[in-house]
C-alpha atoms as a PDB file:
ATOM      1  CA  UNK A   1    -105.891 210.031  -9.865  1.00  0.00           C
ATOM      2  CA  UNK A   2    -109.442 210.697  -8.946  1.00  0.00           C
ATOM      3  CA  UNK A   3    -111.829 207.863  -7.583  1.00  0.00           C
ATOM      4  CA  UNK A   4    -115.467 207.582  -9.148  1.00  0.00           C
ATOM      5  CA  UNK A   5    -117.140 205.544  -6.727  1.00  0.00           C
ATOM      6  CA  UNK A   6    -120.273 203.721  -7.981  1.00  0.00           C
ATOM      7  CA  UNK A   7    -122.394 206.105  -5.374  1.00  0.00           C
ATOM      8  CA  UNK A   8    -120.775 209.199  -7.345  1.00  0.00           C
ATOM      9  CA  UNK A   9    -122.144 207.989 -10.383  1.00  0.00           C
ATOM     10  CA  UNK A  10    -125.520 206.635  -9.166  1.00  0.00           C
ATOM     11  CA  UNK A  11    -126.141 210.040  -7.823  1.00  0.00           C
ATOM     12  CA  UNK A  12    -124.875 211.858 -10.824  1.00  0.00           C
ATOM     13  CA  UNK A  13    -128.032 210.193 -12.680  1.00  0.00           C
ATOM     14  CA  UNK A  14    -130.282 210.326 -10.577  1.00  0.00           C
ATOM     15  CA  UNK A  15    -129.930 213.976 -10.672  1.00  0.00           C
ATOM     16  CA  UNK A  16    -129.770 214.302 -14.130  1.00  0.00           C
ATOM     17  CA  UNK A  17    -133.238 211.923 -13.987  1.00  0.00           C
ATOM     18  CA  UNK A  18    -134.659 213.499 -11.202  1.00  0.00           C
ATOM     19  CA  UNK A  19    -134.054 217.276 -11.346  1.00  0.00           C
ATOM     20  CA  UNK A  20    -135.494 220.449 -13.510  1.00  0.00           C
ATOM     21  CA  UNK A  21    -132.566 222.205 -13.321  1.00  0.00           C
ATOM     22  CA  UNK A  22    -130.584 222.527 -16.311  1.00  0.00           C
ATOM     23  CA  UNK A  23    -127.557 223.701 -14.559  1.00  0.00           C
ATOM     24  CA  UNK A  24    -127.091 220.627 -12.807  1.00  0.00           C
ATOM     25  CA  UNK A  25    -128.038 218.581 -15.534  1.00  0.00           C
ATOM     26  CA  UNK A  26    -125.139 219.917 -17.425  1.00  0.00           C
ATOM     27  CA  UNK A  27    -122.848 219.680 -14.384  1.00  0.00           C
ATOM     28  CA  UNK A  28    -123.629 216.504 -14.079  1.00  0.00           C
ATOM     29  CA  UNK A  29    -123.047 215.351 -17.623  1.00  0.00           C
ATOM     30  CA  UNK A  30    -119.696 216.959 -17.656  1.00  0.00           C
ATOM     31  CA  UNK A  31    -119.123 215.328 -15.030  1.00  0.00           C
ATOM     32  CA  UNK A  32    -119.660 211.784 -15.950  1.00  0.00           C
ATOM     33  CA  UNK A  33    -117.659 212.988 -19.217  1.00  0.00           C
ATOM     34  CA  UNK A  34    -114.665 214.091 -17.543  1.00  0.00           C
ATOM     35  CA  UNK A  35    -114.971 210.667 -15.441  1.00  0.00           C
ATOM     36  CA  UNK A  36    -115.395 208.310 -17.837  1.00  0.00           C
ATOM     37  CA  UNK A  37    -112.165 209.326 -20.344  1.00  0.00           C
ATOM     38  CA  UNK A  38    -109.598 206.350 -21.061  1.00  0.00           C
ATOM     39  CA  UNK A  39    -111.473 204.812 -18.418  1.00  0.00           C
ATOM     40  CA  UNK A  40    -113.343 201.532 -19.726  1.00  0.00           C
ATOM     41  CA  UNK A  41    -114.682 200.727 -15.951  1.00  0.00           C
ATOM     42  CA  UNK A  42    -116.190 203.789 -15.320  1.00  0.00           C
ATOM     43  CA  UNK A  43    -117.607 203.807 -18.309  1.00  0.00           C
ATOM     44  CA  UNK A  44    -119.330 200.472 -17.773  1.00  0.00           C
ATOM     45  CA  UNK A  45    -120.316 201.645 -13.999  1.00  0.00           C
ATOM     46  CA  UNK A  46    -122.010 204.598 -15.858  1.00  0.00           C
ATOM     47  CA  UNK A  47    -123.855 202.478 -18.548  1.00  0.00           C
ATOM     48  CA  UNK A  48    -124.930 199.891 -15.551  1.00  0.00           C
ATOM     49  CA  UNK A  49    -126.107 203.121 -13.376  1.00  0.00           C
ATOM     50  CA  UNK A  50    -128.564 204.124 -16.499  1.00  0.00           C
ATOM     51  CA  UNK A  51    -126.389 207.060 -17.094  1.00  0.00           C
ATOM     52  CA  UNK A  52    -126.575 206.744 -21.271  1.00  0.00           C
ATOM     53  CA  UNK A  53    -130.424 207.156 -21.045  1.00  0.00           C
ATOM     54  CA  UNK A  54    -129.987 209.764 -18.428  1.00  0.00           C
ATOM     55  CA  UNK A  55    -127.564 211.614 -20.854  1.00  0.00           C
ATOM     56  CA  UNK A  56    -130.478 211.339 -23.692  1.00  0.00           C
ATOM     57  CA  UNK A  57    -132.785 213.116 -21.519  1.00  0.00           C
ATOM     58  CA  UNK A  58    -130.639 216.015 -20.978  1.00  0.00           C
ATOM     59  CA  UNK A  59    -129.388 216.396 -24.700  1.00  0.00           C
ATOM     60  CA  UNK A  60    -133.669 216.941 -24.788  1.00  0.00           C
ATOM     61  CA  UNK A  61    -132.977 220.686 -22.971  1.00  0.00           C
ATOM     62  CA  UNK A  62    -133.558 222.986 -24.825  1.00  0.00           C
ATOM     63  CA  UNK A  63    -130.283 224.714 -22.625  1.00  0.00           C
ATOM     64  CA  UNK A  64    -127.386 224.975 -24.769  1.00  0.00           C
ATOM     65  CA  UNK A  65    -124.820 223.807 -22.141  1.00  0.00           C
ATOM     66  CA  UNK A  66    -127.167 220.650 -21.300  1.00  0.00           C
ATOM     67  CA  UNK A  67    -127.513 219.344 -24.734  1.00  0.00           C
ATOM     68  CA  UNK A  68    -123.359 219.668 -25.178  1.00  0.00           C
ATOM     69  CA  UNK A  69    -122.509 218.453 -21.800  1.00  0.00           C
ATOM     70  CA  UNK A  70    -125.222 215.543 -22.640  1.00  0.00           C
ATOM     71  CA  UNK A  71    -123.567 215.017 -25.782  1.00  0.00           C
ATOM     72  CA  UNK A  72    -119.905 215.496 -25.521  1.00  0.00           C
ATOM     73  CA  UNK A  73    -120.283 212.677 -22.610  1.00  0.00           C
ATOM     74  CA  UNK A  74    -122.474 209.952 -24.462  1.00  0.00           C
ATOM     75  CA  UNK A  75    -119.282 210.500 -26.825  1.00  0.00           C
ATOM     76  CA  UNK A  76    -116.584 209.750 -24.293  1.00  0.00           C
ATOM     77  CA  UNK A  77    -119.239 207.306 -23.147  1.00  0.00           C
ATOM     78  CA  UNK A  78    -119.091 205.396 -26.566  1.00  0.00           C
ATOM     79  CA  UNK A  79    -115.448 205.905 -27.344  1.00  0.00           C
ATOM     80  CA  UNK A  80    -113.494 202.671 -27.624  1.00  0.00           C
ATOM     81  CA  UNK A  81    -116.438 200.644 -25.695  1.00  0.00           C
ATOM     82  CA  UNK A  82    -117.658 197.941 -27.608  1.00  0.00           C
ATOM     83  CA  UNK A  83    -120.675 197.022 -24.835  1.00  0.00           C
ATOM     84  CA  UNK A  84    -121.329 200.916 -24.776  1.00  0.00           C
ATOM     85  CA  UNK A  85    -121.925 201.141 -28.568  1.00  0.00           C
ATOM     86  CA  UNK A  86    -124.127 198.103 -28.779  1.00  0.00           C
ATOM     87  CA  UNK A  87    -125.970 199.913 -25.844  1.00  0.00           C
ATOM     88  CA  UNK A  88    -125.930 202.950 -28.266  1.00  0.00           C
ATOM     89  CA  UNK A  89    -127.536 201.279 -31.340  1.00  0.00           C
ATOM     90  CA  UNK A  90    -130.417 199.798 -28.554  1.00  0.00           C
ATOM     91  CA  UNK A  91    -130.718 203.508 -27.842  1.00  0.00           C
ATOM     92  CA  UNK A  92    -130.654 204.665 -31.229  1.00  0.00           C
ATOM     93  CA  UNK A  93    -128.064 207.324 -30.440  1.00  0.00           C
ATOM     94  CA  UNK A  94    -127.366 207.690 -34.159  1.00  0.00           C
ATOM     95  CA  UNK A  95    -130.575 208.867 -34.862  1.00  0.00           C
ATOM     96  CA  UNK A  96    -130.865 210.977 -31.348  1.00  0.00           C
ATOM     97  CA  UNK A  97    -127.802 212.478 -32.175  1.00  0.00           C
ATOM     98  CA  UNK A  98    -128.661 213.278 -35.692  1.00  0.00           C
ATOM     99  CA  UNK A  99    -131.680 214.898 -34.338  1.00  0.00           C
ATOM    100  CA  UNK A 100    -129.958 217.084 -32.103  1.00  0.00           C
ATOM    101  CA  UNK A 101    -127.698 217.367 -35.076  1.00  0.00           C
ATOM    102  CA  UNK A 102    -130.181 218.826 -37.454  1.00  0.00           C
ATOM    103  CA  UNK A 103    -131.847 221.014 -34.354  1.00  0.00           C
ATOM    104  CA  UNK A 104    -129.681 223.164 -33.407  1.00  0.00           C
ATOM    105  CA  UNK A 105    -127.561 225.855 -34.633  1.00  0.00           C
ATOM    106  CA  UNK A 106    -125.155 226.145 -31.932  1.00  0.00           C
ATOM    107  CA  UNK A 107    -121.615 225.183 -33.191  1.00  0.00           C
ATOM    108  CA  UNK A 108    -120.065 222.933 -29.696  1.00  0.00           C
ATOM    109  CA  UNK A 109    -123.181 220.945 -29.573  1.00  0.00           C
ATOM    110  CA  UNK A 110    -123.198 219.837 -33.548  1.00  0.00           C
ATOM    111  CA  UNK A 111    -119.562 219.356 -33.161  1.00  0.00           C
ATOM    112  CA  UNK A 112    -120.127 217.040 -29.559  1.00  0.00           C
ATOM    113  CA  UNK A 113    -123.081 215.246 -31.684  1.00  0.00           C
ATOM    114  CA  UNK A 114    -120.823 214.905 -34.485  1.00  0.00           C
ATOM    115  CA  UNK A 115    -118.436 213.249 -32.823  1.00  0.00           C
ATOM    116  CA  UNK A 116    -120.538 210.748 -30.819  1.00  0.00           C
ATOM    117  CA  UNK A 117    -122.159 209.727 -34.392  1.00  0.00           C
ATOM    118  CA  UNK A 118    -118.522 209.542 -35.835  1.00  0.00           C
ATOM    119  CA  UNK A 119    -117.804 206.994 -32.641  1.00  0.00           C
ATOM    120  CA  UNK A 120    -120.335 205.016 -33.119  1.00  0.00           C
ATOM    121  CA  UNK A 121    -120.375 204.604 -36.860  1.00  0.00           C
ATOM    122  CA  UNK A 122    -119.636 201.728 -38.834  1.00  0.00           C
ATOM    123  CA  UNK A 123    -120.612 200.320 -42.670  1.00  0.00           C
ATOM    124  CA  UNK A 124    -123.842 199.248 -41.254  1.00  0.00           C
ATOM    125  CA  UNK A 125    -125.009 202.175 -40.010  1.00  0.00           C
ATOM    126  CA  UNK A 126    -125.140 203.652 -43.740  1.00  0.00           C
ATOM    127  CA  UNK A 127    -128.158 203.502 -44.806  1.00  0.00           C
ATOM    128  CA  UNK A 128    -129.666 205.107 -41.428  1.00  0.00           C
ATOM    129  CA  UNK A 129    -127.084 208.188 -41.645  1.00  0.00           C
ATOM    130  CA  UNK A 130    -128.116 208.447 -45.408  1.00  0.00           C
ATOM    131  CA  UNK A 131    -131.612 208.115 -44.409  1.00  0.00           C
ATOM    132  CA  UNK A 132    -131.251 210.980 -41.665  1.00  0.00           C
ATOM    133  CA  UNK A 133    -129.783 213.128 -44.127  1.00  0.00           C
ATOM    134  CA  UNK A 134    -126.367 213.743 -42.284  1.00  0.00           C
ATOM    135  CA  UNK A 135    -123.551 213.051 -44.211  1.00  0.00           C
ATOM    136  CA  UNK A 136    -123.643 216.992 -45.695  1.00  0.00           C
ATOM    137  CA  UNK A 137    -123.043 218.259 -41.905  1.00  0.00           C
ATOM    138  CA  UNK A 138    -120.818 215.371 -41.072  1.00  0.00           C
ATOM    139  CA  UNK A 139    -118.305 216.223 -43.424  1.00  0.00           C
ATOM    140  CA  UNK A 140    -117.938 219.607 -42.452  1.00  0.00           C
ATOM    141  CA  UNK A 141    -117.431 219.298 -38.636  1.00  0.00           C
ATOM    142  CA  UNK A 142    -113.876 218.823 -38.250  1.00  0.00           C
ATOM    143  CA  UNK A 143    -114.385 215.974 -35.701  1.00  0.00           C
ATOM    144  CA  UNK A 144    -116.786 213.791 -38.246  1.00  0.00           C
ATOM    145  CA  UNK A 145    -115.106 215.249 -41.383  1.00  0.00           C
ATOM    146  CA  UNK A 146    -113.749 211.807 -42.372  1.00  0.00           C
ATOM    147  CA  UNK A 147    -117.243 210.045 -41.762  1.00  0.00           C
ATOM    148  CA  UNK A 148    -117.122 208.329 -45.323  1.00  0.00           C
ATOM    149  CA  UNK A 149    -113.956 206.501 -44.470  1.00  0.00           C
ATOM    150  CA  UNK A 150    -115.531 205.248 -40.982  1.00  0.00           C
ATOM    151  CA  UNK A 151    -118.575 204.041 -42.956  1.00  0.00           C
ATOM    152  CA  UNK A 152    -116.213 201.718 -45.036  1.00  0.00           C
ATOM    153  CA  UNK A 153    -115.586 199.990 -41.579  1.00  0.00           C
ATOM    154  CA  UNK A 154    -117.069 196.508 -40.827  1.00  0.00           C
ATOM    155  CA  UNK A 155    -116.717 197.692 -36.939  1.00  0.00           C
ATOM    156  CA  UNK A 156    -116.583 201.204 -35.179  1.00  0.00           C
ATOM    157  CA  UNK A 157    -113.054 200.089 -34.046  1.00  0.00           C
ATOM    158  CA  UNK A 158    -110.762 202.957 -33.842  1.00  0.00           C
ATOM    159  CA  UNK A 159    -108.128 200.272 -35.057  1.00  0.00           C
ATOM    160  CA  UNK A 160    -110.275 198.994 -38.163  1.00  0.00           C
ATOM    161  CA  UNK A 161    -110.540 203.396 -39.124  1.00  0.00           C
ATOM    162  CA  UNK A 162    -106.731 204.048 -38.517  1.00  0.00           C
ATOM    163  CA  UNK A 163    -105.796 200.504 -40.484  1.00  0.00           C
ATOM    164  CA  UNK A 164    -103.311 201.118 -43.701  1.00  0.00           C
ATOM    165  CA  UNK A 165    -106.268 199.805 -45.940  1.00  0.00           C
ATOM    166  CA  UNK A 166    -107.872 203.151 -44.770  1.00  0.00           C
ATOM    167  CA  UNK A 167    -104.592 205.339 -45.489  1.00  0.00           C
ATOM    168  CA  UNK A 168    -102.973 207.053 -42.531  1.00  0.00           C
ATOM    169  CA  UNK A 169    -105.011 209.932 -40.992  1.00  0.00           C
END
């Protein structure tokens, strides 16, 4: 198995801070994606380096590859990470995702936002998804397609979603 050192992923945000290249700000996002999967240290070591702001700032491109790359690793980020969702809702990744969401037209980056807002999601985030107008395009991602049941959810617990009281998915 690979090692991410913390220097790795200091330097992978500070170039996706730091840098006008969109190239490298989706390298470095996929990156940090491909890092941080099934792997809760890493992904604290990437929250702690400033990497989920970092990741906002490139889902901002206007470069396809940048805003999936951004997106498809603030997903991974928030996957099964309670500290990294609560980090999330201070970010308002919901909504930033939504936006991005709602932007764009290009297929893998609704489907990466999808699926970050699907991690995140709980009962209380309701009224905000409602409010952002995104259950339509939620339910018709494959990845988010079963965003009702996660809103019936106390927690965004992956456990709580696949529960029997939820039916087996």
């Amino acid at each position: 198995a690979a090692v991410v050192t913390d220097a790795t992923i200091r330097t992978l945000t500070e170039v996706m801070r730091q840098s006008s290249d969109t190239f490298l700000h989706a390298s470095a996002a996929g990156c940090l994606s491909e890092c941080c999967i099934r792997n809760p240290a890493v992904k604290s070591q990437i929250a702690t380096a400033g990497g989920m702001l970092a990741l906002l700032q490139v889902c901002e491109n206007e470069d396809m590859a940048s805003q999936k790359l951004g997106a498809c690793a603030l997903c991974n980020l928030v996957a099964n990470h309670p500290a990294n969702k609560r980090l999330g809702a201070k970010l308002h990744l919901i909504r930033e995702m939504g936006n991005l969401l709602k932007k764009t037209q290009v297929m893998e980056v609704q489907c990466a936002a999808a699926s970050c807002i699907f991690n995140l999601a709980c009962k209380s985030d309701t009224d905000e998804i409602r409010a952002l107008e995104l259950l339509p395009t939620l339910r018709k991602i494959k990845s988010s397609r079963l965003i009702d049941v996660k809103l019936q959810c106390v927690t965004s617990s992956v456990g709580e979603a696949n529960s029997p009281a939820f039916g087996t998915f």
